[in-house]
Protein backbone atom coordinates (compact mmCIF):
# COMPACT_ATOMS: atom_id res chain seq x y z
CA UNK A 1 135.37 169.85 167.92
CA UNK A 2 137.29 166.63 167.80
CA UNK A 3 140.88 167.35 166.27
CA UNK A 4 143.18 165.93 164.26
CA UNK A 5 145.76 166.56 167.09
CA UNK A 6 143.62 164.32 169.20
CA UNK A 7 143.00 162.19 166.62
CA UNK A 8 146.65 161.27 166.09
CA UNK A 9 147.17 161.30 169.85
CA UNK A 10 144.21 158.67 170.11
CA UNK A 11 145.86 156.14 167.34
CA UNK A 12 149.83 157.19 168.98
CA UNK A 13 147.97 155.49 172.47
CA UNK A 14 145.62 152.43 170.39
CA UNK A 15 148.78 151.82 168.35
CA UNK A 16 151.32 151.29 171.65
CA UNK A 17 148.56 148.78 172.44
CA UNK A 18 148.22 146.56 169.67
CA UNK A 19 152.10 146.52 169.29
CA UNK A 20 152.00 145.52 172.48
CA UNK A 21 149.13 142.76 171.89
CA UNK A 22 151.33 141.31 168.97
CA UNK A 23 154.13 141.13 171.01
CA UNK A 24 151.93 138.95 173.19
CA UNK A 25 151.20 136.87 170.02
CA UNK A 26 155.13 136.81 169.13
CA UNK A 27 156.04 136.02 173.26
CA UNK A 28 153.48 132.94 173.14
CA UNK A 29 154.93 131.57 170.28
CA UNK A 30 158.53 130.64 171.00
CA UNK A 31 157.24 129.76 174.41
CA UNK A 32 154.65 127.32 173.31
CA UNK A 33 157.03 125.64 170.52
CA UNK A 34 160.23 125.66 172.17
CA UNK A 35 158.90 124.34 175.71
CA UNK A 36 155.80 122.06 174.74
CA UNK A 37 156.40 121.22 171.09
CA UNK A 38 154.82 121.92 167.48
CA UNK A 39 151.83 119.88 168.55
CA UNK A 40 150.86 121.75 171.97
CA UNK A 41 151.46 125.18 169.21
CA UNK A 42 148.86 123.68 167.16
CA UNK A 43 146.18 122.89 170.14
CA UNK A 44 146.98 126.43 171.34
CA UNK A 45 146.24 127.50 167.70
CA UNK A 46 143.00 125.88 167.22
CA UNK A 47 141.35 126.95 170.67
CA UNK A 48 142.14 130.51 169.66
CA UNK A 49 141.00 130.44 166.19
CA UNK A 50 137.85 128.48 166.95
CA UNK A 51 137.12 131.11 169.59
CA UNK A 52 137.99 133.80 167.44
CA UNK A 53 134.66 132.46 164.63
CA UNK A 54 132.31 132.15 167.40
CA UNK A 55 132.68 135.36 169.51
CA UNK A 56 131.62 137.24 166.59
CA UNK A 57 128.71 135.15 165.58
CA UNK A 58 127.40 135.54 169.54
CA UNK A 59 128.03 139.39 169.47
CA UNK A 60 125.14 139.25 166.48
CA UNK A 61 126.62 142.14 165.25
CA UNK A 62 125.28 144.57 168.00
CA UNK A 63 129.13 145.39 169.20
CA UNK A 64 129.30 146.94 165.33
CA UNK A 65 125.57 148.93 166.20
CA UNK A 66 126.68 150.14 169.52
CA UNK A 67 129.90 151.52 167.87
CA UNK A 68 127.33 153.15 165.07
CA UNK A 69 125.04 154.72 166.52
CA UNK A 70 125.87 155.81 170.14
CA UNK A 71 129.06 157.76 169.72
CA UNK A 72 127.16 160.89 169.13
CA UNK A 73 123.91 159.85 171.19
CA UNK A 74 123.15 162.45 173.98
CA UNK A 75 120.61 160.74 175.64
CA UNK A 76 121.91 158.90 178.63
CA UNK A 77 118.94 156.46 178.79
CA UNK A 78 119.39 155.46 175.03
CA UNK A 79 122.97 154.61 176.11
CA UNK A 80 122.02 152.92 178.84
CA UNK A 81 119.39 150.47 176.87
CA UNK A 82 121.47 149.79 173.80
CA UNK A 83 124.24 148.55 176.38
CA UNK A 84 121.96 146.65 178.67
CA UNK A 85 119.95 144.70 175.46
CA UNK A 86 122.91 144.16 174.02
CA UNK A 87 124.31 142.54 176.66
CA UNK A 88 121.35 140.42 177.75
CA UNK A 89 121.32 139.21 173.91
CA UNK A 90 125.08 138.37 173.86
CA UNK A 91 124.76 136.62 177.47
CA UNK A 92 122.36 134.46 175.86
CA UNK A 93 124.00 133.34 172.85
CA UNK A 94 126.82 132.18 174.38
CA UNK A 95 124.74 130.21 177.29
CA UNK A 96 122.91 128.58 174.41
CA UNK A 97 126.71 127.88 172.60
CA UNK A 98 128.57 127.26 175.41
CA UNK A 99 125.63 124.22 176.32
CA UNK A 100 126.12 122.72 173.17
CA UNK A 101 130.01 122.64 173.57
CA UNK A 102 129.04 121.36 177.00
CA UNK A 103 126.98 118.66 175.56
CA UNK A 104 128.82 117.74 172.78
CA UNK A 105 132.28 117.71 173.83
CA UNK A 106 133.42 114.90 172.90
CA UNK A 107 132.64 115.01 169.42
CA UNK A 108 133.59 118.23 169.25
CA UNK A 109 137.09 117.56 170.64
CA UNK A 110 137.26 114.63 167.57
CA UNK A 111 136.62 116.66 165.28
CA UNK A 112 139.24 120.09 166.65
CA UNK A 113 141.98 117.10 167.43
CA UNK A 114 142.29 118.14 170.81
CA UNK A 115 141.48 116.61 174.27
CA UNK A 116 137.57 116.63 175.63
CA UNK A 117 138.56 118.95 178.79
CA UNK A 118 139.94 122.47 176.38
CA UNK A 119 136.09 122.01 174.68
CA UNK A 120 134.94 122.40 178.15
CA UNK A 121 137.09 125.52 178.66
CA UNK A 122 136.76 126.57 175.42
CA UNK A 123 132.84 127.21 176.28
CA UNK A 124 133.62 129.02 179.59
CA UNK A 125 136.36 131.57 177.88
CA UNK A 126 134.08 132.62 175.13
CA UNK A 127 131.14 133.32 177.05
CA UNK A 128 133.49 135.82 178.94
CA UNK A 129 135.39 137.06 175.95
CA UNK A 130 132.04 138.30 174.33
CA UNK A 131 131.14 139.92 177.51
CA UNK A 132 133.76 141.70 177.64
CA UNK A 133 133.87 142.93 174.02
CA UNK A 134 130.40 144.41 174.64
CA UNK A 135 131.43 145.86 177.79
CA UNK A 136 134.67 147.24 176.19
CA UNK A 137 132.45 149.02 173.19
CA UNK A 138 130.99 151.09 175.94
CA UNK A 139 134.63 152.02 176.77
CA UNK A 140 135.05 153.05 172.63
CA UNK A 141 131.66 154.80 172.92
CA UNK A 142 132.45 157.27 175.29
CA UNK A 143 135.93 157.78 174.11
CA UNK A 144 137.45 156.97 177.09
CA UNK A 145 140.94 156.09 175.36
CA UNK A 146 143.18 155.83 178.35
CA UNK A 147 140.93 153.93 180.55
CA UNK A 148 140.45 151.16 177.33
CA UNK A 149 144.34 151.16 177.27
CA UNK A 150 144.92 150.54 180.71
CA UNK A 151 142.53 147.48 180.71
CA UNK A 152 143.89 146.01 177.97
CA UNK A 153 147.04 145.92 179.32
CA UNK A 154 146.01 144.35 181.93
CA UNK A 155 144.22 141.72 180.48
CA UNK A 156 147.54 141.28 177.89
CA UNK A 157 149.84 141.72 180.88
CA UNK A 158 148.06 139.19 183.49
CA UNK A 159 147.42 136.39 180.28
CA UNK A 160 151.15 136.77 179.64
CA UNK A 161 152.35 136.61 182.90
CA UNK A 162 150.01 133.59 184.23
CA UNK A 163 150.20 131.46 181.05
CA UNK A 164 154.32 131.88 180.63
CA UNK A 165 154.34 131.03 184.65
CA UNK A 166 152.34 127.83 184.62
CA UNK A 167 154.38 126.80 181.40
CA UNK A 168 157.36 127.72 183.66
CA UNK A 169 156.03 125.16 186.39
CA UNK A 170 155.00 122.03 184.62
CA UNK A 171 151.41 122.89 184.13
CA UNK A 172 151.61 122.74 180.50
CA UNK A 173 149.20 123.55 177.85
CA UNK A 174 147.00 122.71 180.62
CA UNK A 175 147.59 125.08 183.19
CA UNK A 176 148.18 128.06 180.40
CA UNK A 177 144.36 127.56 178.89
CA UNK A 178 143.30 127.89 182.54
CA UNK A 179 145.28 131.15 182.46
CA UNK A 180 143.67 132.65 179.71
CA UNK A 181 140.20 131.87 181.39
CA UNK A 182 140.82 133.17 184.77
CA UNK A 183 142.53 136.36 183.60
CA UNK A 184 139.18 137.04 181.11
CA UNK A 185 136.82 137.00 184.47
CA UNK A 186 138.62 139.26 186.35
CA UNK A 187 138.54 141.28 183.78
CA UNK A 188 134.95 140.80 183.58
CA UNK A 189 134.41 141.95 187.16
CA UNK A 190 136.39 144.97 186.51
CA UNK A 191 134.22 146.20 183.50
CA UNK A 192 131.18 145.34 184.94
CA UNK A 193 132.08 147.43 188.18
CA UNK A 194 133.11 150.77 185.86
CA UNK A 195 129.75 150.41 183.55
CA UNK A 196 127.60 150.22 186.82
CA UNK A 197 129.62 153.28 188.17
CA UNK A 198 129.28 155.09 184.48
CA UNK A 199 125.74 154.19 183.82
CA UNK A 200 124.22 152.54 186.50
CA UNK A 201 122.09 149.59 185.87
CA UNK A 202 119.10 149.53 184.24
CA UNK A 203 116.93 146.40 183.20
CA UNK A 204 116.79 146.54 179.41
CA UNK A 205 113.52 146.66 177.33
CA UNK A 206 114.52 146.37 174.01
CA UNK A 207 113.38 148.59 172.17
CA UNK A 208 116.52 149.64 170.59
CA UNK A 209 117.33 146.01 169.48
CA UNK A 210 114.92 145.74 166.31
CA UNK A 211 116.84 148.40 164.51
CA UNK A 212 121.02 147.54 166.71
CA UNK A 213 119.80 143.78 164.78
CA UNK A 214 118.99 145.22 161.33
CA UNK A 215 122.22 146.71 161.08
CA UNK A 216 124.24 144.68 163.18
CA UNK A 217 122.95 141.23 162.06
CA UNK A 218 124.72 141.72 158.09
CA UNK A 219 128.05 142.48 160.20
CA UNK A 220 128.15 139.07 161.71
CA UNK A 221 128.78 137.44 157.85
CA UNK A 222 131.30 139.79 157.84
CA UNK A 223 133.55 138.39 161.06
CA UNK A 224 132.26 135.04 159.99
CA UNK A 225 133.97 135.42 156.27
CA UNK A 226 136.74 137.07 158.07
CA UNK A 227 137.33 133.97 160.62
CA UNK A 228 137.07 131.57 156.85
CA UNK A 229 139.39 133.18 155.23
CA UNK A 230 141.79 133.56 158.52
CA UNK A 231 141.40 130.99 160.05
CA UNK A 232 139.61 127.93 158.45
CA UNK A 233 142.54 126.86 156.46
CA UNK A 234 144.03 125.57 159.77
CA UNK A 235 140.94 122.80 159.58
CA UNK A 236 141.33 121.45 156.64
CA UNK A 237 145.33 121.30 156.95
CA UNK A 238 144.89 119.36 160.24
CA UNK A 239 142.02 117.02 158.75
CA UNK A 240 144.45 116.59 155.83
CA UNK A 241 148.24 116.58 156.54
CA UNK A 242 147.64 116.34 160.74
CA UNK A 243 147.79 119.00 163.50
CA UNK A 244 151.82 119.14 163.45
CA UNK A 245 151.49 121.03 160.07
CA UNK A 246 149.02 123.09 161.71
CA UNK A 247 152.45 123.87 163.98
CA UNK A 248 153.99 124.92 161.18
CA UNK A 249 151.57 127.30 159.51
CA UNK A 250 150.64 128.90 162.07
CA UNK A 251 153.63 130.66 163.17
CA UNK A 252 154.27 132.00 159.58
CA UNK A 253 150.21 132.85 158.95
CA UNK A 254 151.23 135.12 163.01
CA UNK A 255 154.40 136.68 161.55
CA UNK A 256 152.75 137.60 158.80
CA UNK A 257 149.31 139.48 160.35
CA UNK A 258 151.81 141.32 162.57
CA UNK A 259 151.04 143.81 159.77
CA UNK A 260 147.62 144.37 161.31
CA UNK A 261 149.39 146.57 163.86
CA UNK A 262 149.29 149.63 161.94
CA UNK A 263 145.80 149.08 160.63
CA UNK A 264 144.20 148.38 164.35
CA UNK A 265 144.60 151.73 165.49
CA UNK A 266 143.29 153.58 162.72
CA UNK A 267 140.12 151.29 162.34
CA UNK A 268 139.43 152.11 166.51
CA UNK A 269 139.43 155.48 166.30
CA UNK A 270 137.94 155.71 162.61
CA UNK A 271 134.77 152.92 164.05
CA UNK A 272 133.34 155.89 166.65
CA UNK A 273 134.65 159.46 164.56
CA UNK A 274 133.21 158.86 161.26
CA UNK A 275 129.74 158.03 162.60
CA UNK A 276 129.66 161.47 164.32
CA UNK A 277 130.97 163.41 161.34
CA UNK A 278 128.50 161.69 158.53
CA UNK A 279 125.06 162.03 160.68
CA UNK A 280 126.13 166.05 160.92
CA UNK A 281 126.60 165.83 157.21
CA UNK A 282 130.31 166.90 157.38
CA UNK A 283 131.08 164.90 154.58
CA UNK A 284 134.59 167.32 154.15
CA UNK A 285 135.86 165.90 157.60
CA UNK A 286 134.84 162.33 156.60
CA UNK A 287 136.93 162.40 153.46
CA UNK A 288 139.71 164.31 155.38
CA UNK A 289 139.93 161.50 158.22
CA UNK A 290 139.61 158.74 155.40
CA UNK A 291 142.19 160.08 153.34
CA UNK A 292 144.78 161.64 156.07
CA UNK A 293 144.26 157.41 158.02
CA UNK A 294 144.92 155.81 154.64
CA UNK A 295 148.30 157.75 154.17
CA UNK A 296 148.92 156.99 157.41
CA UNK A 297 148.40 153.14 157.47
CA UNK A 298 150.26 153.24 153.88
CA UNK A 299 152.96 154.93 155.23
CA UNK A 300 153.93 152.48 157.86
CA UNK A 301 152.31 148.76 155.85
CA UNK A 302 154.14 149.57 152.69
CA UNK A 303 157.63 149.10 154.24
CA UNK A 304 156.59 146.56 156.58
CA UNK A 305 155.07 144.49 154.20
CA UNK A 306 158.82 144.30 152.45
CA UNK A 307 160.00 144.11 155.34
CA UNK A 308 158.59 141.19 156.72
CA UNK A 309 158.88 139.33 153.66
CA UNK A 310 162.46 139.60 153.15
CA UNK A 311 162.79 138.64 156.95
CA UNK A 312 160.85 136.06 157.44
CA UNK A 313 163.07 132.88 157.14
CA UNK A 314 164.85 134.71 159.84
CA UNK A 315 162.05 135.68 162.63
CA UNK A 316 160.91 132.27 161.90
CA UNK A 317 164.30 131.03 163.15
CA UNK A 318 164.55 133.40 166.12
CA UNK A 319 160.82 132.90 167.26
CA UNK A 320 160.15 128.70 166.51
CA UNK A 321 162.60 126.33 165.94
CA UNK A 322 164.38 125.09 162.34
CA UNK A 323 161.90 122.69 162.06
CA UNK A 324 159.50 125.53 161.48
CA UNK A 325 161.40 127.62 159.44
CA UNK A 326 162.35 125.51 157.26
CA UNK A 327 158.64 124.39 156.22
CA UNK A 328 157.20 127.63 156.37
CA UNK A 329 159.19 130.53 155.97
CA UNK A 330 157.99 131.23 151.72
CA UNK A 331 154.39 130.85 153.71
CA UNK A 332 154.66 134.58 155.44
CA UNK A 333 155.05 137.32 151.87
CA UNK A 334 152.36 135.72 150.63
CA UNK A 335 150.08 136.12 154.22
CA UNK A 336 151.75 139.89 154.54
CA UNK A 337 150.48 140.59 151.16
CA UNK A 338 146.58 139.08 151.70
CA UNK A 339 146.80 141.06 154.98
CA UNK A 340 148.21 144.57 153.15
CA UNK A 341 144.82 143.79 150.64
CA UNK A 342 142.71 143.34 153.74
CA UNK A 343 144.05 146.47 155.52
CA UNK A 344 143.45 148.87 152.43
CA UNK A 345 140.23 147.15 151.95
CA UNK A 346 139.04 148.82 155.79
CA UNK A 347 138.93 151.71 154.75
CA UNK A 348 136.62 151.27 151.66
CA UNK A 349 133.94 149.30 153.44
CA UNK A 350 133.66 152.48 156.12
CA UNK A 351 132.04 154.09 153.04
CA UNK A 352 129.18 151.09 153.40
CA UNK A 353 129.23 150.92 156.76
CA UNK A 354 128.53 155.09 156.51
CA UNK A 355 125.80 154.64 153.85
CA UNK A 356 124.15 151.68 156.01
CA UNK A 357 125.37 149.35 152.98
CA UNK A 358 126.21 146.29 155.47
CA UNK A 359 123.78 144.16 153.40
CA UNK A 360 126.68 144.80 150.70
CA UNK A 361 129.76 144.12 152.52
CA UNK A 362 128.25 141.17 153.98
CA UNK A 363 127.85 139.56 150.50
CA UNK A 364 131.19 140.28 149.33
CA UNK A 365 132.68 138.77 151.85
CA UNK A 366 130.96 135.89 151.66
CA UNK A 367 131.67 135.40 148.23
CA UNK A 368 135.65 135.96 149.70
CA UNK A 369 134.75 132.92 152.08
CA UNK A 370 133.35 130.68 149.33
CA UNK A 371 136.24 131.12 147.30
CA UNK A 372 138.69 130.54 149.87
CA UNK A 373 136.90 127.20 151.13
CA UNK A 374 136.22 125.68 147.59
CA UNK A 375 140.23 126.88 146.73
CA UNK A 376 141.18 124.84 150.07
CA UNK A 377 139.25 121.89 149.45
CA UNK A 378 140.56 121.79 146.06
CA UNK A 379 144.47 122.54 146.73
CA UNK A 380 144.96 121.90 150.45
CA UNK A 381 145.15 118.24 150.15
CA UNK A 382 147.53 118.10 147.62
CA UNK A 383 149.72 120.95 147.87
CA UNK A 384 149.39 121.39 151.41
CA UNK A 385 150.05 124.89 153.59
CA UNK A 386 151.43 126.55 150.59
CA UNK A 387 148.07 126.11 148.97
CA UNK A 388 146.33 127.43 152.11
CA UNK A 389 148.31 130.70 152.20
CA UNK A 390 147.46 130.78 148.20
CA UNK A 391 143.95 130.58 148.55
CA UNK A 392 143.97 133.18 151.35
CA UNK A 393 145.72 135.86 148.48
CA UNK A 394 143.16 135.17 145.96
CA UNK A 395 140.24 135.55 148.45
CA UNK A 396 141.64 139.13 149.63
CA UNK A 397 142.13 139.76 145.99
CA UNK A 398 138.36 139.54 145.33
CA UNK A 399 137.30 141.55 148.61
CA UNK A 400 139.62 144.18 147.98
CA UNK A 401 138.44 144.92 144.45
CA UNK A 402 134.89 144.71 144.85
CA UNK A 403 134.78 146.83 148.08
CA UNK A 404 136.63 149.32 146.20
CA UNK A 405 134.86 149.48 143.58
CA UNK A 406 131.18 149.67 145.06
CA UNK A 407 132.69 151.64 148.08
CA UNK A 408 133.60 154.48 145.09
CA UNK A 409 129.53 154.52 143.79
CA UNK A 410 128.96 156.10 146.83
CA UNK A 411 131.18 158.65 147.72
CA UNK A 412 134.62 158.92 147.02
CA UNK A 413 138.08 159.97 149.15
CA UNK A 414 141.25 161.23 147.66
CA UNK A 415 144.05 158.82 147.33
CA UNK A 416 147.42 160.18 147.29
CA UNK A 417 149.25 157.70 144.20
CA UNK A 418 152.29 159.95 144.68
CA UNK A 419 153.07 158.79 147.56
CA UNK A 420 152.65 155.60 147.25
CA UNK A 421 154.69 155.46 144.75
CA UNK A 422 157.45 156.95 146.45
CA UNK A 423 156.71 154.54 149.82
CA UNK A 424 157.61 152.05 147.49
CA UNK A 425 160.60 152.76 145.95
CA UNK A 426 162.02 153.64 149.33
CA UNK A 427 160.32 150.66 150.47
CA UNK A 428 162.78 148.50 147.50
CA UNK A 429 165.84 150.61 148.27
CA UNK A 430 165.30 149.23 152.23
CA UNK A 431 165.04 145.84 151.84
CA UNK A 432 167.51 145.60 148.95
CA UNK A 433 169.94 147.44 151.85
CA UNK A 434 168.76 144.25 154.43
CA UNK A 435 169.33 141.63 151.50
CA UNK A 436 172.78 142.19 151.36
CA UNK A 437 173.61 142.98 154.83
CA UNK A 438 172.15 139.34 155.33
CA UNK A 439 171.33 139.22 158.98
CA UNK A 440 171.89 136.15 160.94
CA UNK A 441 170.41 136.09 164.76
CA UNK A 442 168.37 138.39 166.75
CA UNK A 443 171.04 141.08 167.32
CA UNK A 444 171.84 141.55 163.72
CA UNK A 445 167.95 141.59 162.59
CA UNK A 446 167.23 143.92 165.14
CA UNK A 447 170.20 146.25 163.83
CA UNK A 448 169.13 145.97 159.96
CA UNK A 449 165.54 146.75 161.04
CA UNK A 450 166.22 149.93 162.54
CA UNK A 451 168.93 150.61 159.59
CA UNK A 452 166.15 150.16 156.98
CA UNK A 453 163.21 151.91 159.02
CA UNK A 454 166.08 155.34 159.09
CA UNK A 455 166.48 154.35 155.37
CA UNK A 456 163.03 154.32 154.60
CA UNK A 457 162.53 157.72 156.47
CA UNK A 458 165.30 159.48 155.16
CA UNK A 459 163.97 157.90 151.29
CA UNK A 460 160.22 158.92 152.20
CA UNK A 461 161.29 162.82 153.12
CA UNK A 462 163.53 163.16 150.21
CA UNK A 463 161.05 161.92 147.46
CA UNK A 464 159.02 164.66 149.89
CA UNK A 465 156.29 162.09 150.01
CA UNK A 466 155.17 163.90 153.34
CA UNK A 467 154.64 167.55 152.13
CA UNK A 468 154.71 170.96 154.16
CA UNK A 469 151.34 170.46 155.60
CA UNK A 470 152.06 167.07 157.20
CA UNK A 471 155.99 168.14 158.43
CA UNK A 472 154.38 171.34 159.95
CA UNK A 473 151.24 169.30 161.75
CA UNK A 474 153.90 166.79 163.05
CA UNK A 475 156.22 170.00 164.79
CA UNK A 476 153.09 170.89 166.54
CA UNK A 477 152.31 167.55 167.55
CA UNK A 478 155.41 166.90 169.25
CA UNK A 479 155.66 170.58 170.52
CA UNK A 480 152.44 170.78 172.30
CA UNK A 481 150.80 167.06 172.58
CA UNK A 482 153.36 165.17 174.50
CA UNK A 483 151.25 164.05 177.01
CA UNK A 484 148.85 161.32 176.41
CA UNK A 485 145.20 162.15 175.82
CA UNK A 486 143.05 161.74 178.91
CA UNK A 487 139.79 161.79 176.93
């Protein structure tokens, strides 16, 4: 039986790695700005976010029917083919997208505001990255939690360490794009090597796909409408007002997703658990893990979403330049709020994603992406990256409610309103603490952060917003699961 001591132990190890992967986001971007300018920042920007809408669109959702239905397949073989015709299919795509980046370059590099030669690299790293994400779900499906750690890290670690070094030697934006290719096939050749070992190879017939494509296919609107509403705002600000404001956005749009941290966890371990649980018909554990994660993300967003608001003029400051700051600090509340929306918004469309509903998330965000690009059409050019973070709010706005409210027609999860309540007011009495203590520089934010995080702790378990249950659960934790889990 999988426990909730594991459980917890799994997101302690997934969480550890996606602070560590925004830390990679945060180390990147004083790097980039302060050694190779605003401009290089907004290249760097636009490769990533253009990769980031077309590695989902190649995965054709199959990543998402992996993750569905194989956690609790016992059949080797069936393992074996859904990985293999998955693969094949996502090797494919991106031959037939990277061509037509190939081909195309130039106009394509006209049209990103970026030189003709990152196109050409752009093709080769996301034929690689989607490779690796299907290789990687393998990882997810058999739960091997350390192992996925351990290669992440190394692929965070090694893109880190080459791209900062070339900076370091002259190579420039150059030299670190290169990085971020090279590390991505190594990594490659190392997940290719464990599958082989784990599964062996097997040439893939496809029989699984009809059915991986029905479900899987839906999935793909929704990373597309995620990438629109994330992402395509940086377009029409660098068509408009050039890429240099593209510089200043997106610093303040990174600041503010660090708040994804404390979803990212949750939503790995949740994507390969709840699966198991619904096709036994243990719709009590489902609940249980859907209301005990929500608490959990709540209990850790809800002061970081203050807190990152009142602080961002200042980790602007510490992590850009002035420049920076100074255009885009009243950018970041309003991206930690769309992001809060999106992150309480997860754990409603696991009910559709349960229920085989993807037809229905798939239209609502859509209708979230529609919105967001007729808002930035209208507003962008005039009122410029204020608009764009605007637009981004009211899209979330729209997802959030109507995932709620259809995710609630078909089952429903408790939501404890006590406590969040109580998260907030703590939440208020923290930052109202870090208003007037006024921080200036990175020693004195550092010091007011942990001052409010043992403000908001000592707040949280007053109000008793964690009852008995939870404080006794959290003694055994520490008592007895030190260690890390080693599947």
């Amino acid at each position: 039986m999988y426990s909730y001591s594991k459980f917890v132990k799994h997101i302690l190890t997934i969480g550890i790695l996606d602070l560590l992967s925004t830390a990679q986001t945060i180390i990147f971007l004083p790097v980039i700005t302060k050694l190779l300018g605003v401009e290089s920042y907004g290249i760097w920007s636009q490769i990533k976010i253009t990769m980031w809408l077309l590695v989902p669109f190649t995965f054709l959702g199959l990543s998402e029917s992996l993750l569905r239905f194989l956690p609790g397949e016992k059949n080797t073989e069936k393992i074996r083919e859904g990985l293999y015709s998955s693969l094949a299919l996502v090797l494919g795509m991106n031959l037939i997208m990277a061509s037509f980046f190939l081909v195309f370059s130039g106009q394509i590099s006209v049209f990103l505001k970026f030189d003709q030669v990152f196109v050409k690299f752009l093709a080769l790293i996301m034929i690689f990255e989607s490779l690796n994400g299907i290789l990687l779900t393998l990882v997810r499906v058999l739960r091997e939690t350390t192992k996925y750690f351990w290669l992440t890290i190394f692929k965070m670690l090694g893109e880190t360490g080459l791209v900062i070094g070339v900076i370091l030697l002259g190579y420039g934006l150059y030299g670190a794009v290169v990085s971020s290719l090279a590390i991505r096939i190594i990594i490659f050749i190392i997940l290719l090597i464990y599958t082989i070992r784990k599964i062996r190879i097997k040439i893939p017939d496809f029989s699984l796909v009809q059915n991986y494509l029905k479900f899987g296919l839906p999935r793909i609107m929704d990373g597309i409408s995620y990438w629109f509403i994330t992402s395509v705002d940086r377009y029409f600000i660098g068509f408009f007002w050039g890429i240099v404001f593209v510089g200043y956005y997106a610093p303040a749009y990174s600041i503010g997703m660090i708040l994804n941290i404390f979803l990212f966890p949750v939503a790995f371990m949740l994507s390969t658990i709840l699966p198991k649980f619904f096709d036994e018909s243990n719709m009590d554990e489902v609940k249980n893990y859907l209301s005990f994660s929500l608490k959990y993300f709540l209990s850790l967003a809800i002061p970081a979403s203050f807190g990152l608001s009142i602080l961002s003029r200042q980790l602007l400051l510490i992590l850009s330049t002035q420049e920076i700051a100074d255009a885009a600090y009243s950018i970041t509340p309003i991206i930690v709020l769309s992001m809060f929306l999106y992150g309480v918004s997860y754990f409603f469309c696991q009910i559709m994603i349960l229920t085989k509903k993807t037809n229905l998330i798939a239209i609502i965000c859509a209708a979230g992406a529609f919105l967001n690009i007729i808002l930035n059409i209208m507003f962008i050019p005039k009122f410029g990256i204020l608009a764009a973070s605007l637009t981004t709010l009211v899209s979330y706005v729209c997802i959030f409610s109507l995932t709620w409210y259809f995710a609630f027609k078909e089952f429903q999860f408790k939501i404890e309103w006590g406590f969040i309540i109580k998260s907030v007011l703590s939440s208020l009495v923290m930052v109202l603490f870090i208003f007037l203590l006024n921080p200036k520089g990175l020693l004195d934010v550092i010091l007011s952060v942990i001052l409010g995080v043992l403000i908001y702790i000592i707040l949280i378990f007053l109000f008793k917003g964690f009852g008995r249950k939870e404080i006794i659960f959290l003694k055994n934790f520490i008592k007895y699961e030190m260690v890390l889990f080693n599947k």
